[in-house]
Protein backbone atom coordinates (compact mmCIF):
# COMPACT_ATOMS: atom_id res chain seq x y z
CA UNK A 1 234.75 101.12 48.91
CA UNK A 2 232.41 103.32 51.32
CA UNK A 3 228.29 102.83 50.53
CA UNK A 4 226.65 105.23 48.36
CA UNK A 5 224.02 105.81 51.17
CA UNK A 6 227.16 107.49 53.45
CA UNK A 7 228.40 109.20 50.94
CA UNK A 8 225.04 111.21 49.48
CA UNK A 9 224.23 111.75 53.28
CA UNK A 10 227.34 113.19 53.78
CA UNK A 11 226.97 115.55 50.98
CA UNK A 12 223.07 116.76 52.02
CA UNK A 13 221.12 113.93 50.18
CA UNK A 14 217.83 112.72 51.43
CA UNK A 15 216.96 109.49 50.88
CA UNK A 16 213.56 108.65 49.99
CA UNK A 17 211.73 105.60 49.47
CA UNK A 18 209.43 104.25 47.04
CA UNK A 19 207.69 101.70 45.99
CA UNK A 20 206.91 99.23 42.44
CA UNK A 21 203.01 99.07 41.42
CA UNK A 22 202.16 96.05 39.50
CA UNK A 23 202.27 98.73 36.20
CA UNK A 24 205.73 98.91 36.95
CA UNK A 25 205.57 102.98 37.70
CA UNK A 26 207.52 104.04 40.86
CA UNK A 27 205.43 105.16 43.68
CA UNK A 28 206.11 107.59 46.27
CA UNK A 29 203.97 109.38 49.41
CA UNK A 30 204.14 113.18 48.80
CA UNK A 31 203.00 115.95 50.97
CA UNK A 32 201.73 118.84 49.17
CA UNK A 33 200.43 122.34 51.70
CA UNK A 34 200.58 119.95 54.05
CA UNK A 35 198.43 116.89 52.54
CA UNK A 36 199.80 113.67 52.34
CA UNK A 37 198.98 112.05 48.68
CA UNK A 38 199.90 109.30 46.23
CA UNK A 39 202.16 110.18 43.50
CA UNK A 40 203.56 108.46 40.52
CA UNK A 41 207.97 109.51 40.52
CA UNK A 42 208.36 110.18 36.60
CA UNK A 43 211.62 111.17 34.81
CA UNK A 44 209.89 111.57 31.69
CA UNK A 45 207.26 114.00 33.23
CA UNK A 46 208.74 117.25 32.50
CA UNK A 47 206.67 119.52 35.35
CA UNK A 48 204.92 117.77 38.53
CA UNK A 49 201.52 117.74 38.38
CA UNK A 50 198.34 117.34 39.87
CA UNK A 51 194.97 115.90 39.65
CA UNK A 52 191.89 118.59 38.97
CA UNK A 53 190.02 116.37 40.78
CA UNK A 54 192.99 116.77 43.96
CA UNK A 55 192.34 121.05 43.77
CA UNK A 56 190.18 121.10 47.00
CA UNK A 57 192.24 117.96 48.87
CA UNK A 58 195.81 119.78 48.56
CA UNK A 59 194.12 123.28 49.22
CA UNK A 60 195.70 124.51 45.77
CA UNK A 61 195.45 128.34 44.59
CA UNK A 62 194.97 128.01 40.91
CA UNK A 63 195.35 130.28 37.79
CA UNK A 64 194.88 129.63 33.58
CA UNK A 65 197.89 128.79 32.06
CA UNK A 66 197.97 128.90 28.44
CA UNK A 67 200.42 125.94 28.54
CA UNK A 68 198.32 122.36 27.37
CA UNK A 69 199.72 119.19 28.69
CA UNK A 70 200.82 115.91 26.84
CA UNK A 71 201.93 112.82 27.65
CA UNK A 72 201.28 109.20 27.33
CA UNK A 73 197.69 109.30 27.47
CA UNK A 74 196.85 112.45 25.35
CA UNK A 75 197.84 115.66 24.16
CA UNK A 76 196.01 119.32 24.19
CA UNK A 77 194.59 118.75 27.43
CA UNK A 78 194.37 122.26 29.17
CA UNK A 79 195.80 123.38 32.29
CA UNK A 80 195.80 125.43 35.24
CA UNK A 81 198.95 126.38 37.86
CA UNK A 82 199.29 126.38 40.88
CA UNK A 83 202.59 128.42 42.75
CA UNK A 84 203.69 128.86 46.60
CA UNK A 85 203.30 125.28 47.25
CA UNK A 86 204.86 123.43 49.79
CA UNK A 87 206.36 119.97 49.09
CA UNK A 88 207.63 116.96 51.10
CA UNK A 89 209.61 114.19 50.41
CA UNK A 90 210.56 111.99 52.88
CA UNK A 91 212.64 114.69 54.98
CA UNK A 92 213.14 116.81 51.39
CA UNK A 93 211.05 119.73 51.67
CA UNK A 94 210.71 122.82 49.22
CA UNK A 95 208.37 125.78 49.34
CA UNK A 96 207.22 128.42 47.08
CA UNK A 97 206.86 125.27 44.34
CA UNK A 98 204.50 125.55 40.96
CA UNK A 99 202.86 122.50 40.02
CA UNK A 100 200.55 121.65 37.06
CA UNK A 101 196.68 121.25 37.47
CA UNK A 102 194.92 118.65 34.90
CA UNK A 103 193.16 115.80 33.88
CA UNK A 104 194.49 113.06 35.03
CA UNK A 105 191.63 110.64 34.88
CA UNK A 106 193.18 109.04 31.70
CA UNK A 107 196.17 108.01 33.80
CA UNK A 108 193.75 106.83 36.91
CA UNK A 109 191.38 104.44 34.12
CA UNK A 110 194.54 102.88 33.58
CA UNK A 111 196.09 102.17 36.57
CA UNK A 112 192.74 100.96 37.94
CA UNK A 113 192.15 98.87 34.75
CA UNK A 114 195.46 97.10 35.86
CA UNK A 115 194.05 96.63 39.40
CA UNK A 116 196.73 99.23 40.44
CA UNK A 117 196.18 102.12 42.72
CA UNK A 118 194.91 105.24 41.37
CA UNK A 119 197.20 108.54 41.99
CA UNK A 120 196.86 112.12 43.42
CA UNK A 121 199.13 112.89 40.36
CA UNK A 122 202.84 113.01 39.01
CA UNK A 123 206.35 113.94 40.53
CA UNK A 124 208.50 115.08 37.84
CA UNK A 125 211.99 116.29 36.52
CA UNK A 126 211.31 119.71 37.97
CA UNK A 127 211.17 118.45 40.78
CA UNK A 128 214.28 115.80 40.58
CA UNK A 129 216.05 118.53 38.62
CA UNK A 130 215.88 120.86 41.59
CA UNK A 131 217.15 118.13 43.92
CA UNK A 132 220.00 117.13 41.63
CA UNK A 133 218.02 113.63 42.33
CA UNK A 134 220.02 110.32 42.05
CA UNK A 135 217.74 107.16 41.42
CA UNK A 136 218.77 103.79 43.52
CA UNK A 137 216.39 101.32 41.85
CA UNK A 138 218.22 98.23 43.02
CA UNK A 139 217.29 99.70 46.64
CA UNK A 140 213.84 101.05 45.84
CA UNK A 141 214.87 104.82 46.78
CA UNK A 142 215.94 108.15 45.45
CA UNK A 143 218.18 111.02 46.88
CA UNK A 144 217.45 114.00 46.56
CA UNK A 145 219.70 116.83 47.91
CA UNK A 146 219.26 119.65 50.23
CA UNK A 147 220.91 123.02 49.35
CA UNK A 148 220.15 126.50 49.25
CA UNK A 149 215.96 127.49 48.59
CA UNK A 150 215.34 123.91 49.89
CA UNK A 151 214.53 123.46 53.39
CA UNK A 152 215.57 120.12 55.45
C-alpha cells in the first residue's frame, strides 16, 4: 500500500505541521502580511480569526462588520474584517484572504489559566475548506492542497 504522505504530495498537498498544547487544542505557526504568529487550527471555528489586540502586529486593514462572533467562550461579541490578506502555512500560501477581528482575550485567560500559551488567534474551516484540508493526527500534521487562487 503506498503512504498517504506520497500520495497527497503527488496530488498538490502541503503538509503542515502542528503541534498538542497541554489544553489539547492543535497548534500551528501562521504567517499573516508577512508576520509570523501563533494560532490555534479549529474545525469547529467557522471563519479564521484574529486577535484585536494582533491589529497593529499583522498590519491588518480593518472595517465594521455587522456580523457578532460566538463560540465557546461567549456570544454577541462584535467584530471587525479584515480582506487582502496574505496567509502562510507551512509552504501553503493564499492571498487576497478575509479574516475576522475580535476579542479574543476570553480564549487567551484560558489558555494561560492552564499554563498554556496564549494565541495570535484562530485558523478555521474557511480556511481548511479552501484547502480541501485532510487532518493526520496520528502524525501531528495537516495537508492542505494547492490549486487554482492558491499560490505554492
Amino acid at each position: 500500500m503506498e503512504d498517504l504522505q506520497v500520495i497527497l504530495k503527488r496530488n498538490k498537498y502541503k503538509k503542515i505541521k502542528f503541534k498538542i498544547s497541554k489544553t489539547h487544542h492543535l497548534l500551528i505557526k501562521a504567517i499573516i502580511n508577512g508576520v509570523k504568529g501563533n494560532f490555534i487550527l479549529d474545525t469547529g471555528a467557522s471563519n479564521s480569526c484574529i486577535a484585536l489586540e494582533s491589529i497593529t502586529l499583522f498590519n491588518l486593514n480593518t472595517s465594521k462588520s455587522k456580523t457578532k462572533a460566538a463560540g465557546a467562550g461567549g456570544r454577541g461579541m462584535k467584530t471587525l474584517v479584515s480582506n487582502h490578506n496574505t496567509i502562510s502555512l507551512g509552504s501553503w500560501k493564499t492571498e487576497g484572504f478575509s479574516l475576522v477581528v475580535f476579542d479574543l482575550s476570553h480564549v487567551n485567560d484560558a489558555l494561560l489559566e492552564h499554563k498554556a500559551k496564549s494565541v495570535h488567534g484562530i485558523i478555521g474551516a474557511d480556511i481548511l475548506q479552501s484547502g480541501k484540508a485532510i487532518i493526520d493526527y496520528y502524525n501531528h500534521c495537516f495537508y492542505l492542497k494547492t490549486s487554482l487562487g492558491l499560490l505554492t
